[in-house]
N, C-alpha and C. Protein backbone atom coordinates (compact mmCIF):
# COMPACT_ATOMS: atom_id res chain seq x y z
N UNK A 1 120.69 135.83 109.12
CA UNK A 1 121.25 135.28 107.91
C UNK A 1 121.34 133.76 107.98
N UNK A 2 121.61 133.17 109.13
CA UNK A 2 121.61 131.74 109.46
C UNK A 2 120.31 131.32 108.92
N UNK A 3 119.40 132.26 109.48
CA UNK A 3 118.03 131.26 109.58
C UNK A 3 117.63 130.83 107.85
N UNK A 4 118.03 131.92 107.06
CA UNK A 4 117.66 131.98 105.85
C UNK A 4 118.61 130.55 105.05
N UNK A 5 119.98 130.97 105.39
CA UNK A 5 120.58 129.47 104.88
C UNK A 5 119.79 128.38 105.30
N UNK A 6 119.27 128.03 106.88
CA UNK A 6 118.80 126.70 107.49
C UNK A 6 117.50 126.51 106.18
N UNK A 7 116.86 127.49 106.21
CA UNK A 7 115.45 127.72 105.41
C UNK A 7 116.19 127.02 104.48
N UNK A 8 116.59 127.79 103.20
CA UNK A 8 117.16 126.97 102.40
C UNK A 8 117.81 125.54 101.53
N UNK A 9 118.72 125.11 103.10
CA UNK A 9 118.56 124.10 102.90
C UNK A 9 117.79 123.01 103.23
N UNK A 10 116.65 123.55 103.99
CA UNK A 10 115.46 122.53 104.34
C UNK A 10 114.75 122.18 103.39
N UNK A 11 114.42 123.59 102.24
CA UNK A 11 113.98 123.57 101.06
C UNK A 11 114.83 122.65 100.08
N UNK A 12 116.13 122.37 99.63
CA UNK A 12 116.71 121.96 99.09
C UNK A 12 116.82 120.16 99.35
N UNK A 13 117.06 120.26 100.75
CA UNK A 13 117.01 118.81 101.32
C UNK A 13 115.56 118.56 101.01
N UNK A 14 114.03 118.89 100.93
CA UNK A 14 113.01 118.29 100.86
C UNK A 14 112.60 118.18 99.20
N UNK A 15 112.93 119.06 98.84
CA UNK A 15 113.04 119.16 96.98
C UNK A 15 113.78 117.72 97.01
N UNK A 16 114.86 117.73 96.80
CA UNK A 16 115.78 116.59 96.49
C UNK A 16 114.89 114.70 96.99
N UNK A 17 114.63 114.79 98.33
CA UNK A 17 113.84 113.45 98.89
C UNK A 17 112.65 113.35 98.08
N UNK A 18 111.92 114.39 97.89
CA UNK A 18 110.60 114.15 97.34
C UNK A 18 110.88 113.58 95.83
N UNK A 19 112.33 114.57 95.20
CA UNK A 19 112.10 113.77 93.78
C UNK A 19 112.34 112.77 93.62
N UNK A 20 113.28 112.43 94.24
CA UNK A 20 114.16 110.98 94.23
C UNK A 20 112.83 110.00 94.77
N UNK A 21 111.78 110.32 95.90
CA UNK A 21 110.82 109.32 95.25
C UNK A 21 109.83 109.25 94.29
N UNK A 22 110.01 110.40 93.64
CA UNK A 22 109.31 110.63 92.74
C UNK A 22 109.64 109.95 91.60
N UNK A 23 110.69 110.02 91.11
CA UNK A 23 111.41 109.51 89.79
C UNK A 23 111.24 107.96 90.28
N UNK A 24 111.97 107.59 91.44
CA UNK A 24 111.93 105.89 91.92
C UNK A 24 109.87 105.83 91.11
N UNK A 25 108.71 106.19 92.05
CA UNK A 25 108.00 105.68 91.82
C UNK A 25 107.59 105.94 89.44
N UNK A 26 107.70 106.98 89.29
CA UNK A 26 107.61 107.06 88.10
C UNK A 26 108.22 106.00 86.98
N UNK A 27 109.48 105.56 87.48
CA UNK A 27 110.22 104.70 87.08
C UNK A 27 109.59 103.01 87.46
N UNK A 28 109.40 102.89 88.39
CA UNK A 28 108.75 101.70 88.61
C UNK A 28 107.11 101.76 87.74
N UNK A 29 106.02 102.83 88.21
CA UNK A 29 105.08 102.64 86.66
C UNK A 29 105.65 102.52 85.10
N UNK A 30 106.82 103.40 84.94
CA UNK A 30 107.04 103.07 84.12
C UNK A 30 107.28 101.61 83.22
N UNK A 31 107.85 101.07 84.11
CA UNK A 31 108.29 99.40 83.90
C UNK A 31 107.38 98.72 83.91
N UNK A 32 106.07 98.77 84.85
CA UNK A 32 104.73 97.82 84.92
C UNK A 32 104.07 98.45 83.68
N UNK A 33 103.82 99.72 83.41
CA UNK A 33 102.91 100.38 82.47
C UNK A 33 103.11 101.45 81.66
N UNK A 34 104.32 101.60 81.08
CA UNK A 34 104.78 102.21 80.14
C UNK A 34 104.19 102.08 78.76
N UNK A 35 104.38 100.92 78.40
CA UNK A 35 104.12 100.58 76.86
C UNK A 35 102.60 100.86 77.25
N UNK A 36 101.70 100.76 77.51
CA UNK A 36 100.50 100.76 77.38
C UNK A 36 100.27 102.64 77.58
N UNK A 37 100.71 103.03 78.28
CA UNK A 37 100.53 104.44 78.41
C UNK A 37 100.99 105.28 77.38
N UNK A 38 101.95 104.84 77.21
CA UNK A 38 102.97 105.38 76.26
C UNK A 38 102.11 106.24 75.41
N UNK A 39 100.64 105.86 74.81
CA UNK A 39 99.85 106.90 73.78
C UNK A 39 99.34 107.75 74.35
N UNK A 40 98.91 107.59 75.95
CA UNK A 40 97.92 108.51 76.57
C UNK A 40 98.98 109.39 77.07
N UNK A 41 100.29 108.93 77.88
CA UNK A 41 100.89 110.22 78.84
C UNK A 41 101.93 110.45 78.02
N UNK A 42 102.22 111.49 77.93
CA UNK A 42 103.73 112.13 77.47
C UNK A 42 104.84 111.67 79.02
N UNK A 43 104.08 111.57 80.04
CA UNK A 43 105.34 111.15 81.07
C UNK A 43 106.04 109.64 80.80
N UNK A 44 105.34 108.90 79.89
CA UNK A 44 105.94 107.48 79.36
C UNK A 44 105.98 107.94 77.75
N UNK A 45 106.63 108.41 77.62
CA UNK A 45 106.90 108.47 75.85
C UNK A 45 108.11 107.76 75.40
N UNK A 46 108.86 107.36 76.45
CA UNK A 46 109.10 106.21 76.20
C UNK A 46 109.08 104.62 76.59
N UNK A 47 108.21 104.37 76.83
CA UNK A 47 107.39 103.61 77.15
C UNK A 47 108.21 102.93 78.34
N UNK A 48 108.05 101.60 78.83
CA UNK A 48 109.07 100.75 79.82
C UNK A 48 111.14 101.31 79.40
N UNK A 49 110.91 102.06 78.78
CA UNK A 49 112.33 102.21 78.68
C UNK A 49 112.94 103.40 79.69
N UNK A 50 112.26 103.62 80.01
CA UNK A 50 113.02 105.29 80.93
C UNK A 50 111.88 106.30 80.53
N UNK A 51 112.68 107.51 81.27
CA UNK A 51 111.83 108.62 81.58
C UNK A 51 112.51 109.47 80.59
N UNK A 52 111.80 110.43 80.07
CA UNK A 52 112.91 111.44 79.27
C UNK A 52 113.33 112.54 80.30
N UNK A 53 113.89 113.81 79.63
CA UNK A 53 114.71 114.23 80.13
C UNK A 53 113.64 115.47 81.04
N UNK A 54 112.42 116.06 79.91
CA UNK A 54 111.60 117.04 79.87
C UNK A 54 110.95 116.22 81.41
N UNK A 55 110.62 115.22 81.27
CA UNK A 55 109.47 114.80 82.50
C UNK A 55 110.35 114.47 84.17
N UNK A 56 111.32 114.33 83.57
CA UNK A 56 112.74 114.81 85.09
C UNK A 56 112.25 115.23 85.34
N UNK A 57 112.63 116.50 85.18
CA UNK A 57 112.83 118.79 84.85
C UNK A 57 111.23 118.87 85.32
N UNK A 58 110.47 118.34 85.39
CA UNK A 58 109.15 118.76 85.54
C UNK A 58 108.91 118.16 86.78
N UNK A 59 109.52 117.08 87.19
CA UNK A 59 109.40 116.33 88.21
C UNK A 59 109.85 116.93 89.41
N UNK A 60 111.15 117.68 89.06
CA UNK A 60 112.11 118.34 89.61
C UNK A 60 111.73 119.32 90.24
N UNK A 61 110.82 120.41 89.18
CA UNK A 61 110.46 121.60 89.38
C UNK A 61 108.71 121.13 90.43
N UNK A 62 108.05 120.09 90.25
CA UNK A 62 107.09 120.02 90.95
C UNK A 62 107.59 119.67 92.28
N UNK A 63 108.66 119.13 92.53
CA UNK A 63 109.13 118.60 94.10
C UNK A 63 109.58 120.05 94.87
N UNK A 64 110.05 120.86 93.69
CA UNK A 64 110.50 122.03 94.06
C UNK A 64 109.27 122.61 95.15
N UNK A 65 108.48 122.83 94.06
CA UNK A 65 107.59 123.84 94.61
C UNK A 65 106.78 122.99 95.93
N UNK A 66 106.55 121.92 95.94
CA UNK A 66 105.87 121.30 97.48
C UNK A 66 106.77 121.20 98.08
N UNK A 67 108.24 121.50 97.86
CA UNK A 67 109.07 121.65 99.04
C UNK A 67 108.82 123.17 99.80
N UNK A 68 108.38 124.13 98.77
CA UNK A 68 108.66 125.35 99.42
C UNK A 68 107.00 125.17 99.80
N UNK A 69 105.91 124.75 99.58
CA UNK A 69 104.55 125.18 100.30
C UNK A 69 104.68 124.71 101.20
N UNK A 70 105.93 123.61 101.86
CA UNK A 70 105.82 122.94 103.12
C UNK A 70 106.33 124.02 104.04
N UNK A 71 107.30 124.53 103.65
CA UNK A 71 108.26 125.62 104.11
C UNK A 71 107.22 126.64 104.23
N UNK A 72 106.59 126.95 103.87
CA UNK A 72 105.68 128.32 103.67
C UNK A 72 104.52 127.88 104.96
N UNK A 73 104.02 126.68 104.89
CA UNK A 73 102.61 126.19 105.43
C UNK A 73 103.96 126.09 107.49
N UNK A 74 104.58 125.03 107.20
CA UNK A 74 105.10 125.12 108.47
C UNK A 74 106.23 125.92 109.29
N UNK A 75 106.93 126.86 108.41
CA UNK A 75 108.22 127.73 109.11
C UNK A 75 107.65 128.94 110.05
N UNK A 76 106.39 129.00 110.23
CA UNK A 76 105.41 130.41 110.40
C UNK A 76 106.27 131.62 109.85
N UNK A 77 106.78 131.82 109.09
CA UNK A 77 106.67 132.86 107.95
C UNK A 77 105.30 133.38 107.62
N UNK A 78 104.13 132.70 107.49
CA UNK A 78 102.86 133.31 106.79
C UNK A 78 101.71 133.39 108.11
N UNK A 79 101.58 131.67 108.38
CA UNK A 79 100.90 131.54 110.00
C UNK A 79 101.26 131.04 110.50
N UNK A 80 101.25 132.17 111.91
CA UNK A 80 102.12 132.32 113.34
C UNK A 80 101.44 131.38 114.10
N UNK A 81 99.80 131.66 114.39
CA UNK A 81 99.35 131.37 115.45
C UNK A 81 98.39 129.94 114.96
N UNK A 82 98.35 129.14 113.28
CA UNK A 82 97.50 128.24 112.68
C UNK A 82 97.87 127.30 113.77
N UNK A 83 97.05 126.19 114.42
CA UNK A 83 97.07 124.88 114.57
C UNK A 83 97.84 123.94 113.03
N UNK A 84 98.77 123.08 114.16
CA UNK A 84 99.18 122.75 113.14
C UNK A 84 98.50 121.42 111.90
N UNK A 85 97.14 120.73 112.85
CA UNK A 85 96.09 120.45 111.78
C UNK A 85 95.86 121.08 110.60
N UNK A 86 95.88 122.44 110.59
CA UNK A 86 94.70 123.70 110.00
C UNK A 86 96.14 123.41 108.66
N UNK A 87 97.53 123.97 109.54
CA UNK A 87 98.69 124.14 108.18
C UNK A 87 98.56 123.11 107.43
N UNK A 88 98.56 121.44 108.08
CA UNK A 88 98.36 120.36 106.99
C UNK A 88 97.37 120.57 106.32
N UNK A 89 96.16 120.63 106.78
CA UNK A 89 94.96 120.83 105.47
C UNK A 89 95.54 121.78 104.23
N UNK A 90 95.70 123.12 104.50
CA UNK A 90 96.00 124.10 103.56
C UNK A 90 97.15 123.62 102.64
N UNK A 91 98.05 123.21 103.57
CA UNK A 91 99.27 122.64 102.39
C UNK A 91 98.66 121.21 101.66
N UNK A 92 98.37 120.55 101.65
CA UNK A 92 97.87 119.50 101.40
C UNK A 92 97.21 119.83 100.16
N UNK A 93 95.89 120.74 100.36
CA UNK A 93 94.75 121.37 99.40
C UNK A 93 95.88 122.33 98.42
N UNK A 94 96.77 123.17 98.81
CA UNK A 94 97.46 123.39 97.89
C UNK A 94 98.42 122.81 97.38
N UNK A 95 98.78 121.47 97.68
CA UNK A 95 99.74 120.72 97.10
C UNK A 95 98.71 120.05 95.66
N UNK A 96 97.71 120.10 96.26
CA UNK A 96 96.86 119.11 95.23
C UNK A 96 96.49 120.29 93.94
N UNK A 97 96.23 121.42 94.19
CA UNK A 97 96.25 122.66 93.64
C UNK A 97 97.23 122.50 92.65
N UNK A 98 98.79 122.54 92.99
CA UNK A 98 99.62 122.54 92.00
C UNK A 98 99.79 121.20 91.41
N UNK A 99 99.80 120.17 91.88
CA UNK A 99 99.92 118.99 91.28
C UNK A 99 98.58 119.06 90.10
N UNK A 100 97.60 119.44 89.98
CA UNK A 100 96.23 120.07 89.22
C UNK A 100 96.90 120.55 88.10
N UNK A 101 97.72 121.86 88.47
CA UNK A 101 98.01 122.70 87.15
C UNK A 101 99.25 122.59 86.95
N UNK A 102 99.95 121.16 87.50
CA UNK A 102 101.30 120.44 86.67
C UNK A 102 100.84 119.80 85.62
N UNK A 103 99.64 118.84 86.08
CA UNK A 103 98.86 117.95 85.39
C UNK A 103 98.45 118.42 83.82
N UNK A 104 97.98 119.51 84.04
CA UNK A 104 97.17 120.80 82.72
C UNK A 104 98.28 121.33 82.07
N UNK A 105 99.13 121.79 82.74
CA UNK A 105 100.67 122.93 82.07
C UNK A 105 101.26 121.72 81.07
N UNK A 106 101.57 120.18 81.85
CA UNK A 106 102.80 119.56 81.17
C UNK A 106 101.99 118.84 80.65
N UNK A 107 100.37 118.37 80.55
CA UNK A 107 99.71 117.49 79.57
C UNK A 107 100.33 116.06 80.57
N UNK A 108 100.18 115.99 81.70
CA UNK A 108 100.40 114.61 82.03
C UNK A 108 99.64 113.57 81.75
N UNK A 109 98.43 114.17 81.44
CA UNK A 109 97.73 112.97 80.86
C UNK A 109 96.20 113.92 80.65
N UNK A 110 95.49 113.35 79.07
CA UNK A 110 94.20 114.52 78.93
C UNK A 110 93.22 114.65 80.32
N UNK A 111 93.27 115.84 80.32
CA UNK A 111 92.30 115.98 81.38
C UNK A 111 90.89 115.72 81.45
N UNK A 112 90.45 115.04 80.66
CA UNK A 112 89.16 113.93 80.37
C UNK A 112 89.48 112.50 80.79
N UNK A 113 90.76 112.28 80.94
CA UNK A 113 91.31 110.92 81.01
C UNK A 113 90.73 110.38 82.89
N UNK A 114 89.47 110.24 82.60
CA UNK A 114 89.20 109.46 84.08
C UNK A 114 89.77 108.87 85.04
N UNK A 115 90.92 107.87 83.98
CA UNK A 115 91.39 107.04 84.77
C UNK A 115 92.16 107.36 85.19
N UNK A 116 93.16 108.64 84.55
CA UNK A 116 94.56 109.35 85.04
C UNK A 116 93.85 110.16 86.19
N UNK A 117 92.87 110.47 86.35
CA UNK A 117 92.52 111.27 87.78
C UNK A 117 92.39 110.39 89.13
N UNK A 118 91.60 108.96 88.89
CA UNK A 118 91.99 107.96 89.73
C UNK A 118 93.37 107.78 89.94
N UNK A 119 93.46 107.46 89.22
CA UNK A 119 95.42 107.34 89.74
C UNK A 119 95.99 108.08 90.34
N UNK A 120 95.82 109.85 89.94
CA UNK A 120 96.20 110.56 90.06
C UNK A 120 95.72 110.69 92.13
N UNK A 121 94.59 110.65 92.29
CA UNK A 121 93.49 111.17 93.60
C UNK A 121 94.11 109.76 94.59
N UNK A 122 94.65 108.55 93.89
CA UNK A 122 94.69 107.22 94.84
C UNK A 122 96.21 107.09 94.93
N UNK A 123 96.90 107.50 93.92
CA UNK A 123 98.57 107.92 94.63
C UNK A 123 98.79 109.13 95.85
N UNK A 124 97.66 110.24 95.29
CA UNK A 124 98.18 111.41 96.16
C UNK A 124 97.34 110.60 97.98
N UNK A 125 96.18 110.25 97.90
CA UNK A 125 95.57 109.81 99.14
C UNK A 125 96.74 108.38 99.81
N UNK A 126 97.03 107.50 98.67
CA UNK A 126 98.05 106.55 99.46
C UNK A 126 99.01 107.26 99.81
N UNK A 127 99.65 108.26 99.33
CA UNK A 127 100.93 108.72 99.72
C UNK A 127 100.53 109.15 101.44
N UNK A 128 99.16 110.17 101.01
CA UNK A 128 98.99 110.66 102.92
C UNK A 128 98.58 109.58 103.63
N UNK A 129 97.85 108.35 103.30
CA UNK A 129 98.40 107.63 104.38
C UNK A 129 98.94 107.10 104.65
N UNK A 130 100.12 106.50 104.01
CA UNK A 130 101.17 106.07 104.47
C UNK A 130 101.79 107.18 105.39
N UNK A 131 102.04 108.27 105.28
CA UNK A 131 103.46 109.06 105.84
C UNK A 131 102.01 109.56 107.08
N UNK A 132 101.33 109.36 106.58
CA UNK A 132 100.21 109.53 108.27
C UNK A 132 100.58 108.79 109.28
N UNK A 133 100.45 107.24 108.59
CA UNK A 133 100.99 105.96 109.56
C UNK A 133 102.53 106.21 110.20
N UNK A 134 102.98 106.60 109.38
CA UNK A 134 104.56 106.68 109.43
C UNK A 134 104.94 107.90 110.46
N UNK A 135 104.17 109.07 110.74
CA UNK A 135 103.82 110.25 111.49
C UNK A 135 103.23 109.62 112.99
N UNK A 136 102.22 108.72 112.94
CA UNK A 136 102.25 108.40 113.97
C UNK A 136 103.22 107.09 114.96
N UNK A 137 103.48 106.37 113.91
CA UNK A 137 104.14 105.60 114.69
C UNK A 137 105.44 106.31 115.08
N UNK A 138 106.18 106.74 114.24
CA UNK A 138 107.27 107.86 114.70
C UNK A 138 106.97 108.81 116.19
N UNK A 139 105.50 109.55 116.11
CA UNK A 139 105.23 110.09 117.03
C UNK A 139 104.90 109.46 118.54
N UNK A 140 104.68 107.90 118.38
CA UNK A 140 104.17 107.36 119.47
C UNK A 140 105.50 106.72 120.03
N UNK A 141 106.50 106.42 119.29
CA UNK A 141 108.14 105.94 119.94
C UNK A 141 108.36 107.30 120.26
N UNK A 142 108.60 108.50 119.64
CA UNK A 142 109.33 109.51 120.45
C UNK A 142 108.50 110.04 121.57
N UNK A 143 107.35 109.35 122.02
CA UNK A 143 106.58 109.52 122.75
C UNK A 143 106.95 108.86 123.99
N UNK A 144 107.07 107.61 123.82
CA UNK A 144 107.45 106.39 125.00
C UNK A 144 108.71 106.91 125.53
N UNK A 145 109.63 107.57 123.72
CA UNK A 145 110.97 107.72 124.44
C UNK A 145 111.22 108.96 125.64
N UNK A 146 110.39 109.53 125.41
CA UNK A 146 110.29 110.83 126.05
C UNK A 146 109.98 110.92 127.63
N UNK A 147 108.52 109.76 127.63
CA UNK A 147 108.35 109.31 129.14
C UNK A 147 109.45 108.71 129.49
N UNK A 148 109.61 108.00 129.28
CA UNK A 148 111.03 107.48 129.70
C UNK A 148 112.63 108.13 130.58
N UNK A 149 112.24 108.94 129.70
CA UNK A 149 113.10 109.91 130.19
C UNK A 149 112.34 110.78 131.21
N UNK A 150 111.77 111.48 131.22
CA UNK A 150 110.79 111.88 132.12
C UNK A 150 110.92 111.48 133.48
N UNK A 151 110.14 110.07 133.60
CA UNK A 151 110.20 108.88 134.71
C UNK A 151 111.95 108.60 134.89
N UNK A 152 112.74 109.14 134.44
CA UNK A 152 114.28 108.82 134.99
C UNK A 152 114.56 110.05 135.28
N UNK A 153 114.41 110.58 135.06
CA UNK A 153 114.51 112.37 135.29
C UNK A 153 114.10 112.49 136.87
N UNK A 154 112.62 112.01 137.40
CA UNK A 154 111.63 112.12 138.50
C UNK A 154 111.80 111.08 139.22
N UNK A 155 112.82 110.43 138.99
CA UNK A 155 113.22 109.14 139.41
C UNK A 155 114.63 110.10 140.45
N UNK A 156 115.28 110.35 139.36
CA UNK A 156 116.50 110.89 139.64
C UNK A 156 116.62 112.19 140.62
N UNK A 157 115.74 112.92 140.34
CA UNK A 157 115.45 114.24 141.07
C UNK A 157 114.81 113.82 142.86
N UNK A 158 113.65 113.30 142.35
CA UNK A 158 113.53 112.77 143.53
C UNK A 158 114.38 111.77 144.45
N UNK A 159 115.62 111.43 144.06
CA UNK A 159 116.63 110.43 145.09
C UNK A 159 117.63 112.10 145.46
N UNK A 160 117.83 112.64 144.70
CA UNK A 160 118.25 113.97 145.04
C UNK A 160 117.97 114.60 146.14
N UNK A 161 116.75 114.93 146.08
CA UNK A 161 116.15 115.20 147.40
C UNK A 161 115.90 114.51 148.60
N UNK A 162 115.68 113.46 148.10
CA UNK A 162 116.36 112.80 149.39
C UNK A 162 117.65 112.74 150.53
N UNK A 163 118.50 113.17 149.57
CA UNK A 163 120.17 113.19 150.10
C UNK A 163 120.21 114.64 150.80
């Protein structure tokens, strides 16, 4: 029963981060490029002034659901034995999947609209590399920190044996 609460709120805690940058970045296009969009996307209908209420709620419900394919792709609930390369691809390809038929369901912008697919293909690719960069440099300090410890550990053990 624990594990299901932890689940939960992992889901809840990653829903919540993702929207909150979600809305931050929506909100900031909004302000550079609202008024100009304002005819093509229903997500600026009101142009540099704010977001409405409908494109929240949609925002909300899309953070939702890539919170739970993360949960699904990494809790091994589905795969036990995937490399965890293999889970990023799949979640990734299905993140882009639903972000596809958010795009189509809520009319984020016509799906002829070229340029909304650039945008669309060069936010989702900047986003992975940034948090790529951000994955490794994270990974290469808890890396050092780790030897570190290690080498004091084998440091320590070995004066042990000495005595």
């Amino acid at each position: 029963m624990v594990k299901k609460y932890k689940i939960l709120h992992d889901v809840i805690t990653n829903t919540l981060i993702l929207f909150a940058i979600s809305i931050l970045t929506l909100i900031l296009l909004a302000a550079l490029f609202g008024d100009s969009a304002k005819e093509i996307s229903p997500l600026y209908q009101m142009g540099s002034e704010g977001l409405a209420s409908s494109t929240i709620l949609e925002f909300l419900l899309s953070s939702a659901v890539i919170a739970v394919l993360k949960e699904l792709y990494f809790s091994e609930l589905i795969y036990k034995k995937l490399m965890t390369l293999w889970r990023t691809v799949l979640m990734l390809f299905s993140i882009i999947i639903a972000s596809i038929i958010f795009i189509i369901v809520f009319e984020w912008f016509p799906p002829d609209y070229v340029m909304g697919w650039v945008g669309f293909f060069t936010c989702f690719g900047g986003s992975c590399l940034v948090i790529s960069i951000f994955l490794i440099i994270k990974t290469k300090i808890e890396s050092r920190r780790y030897e570190a410890l290690l080498d004091d550990y084998k440091k320590q053990h070995k004066h042990d044996l000495k005595e």
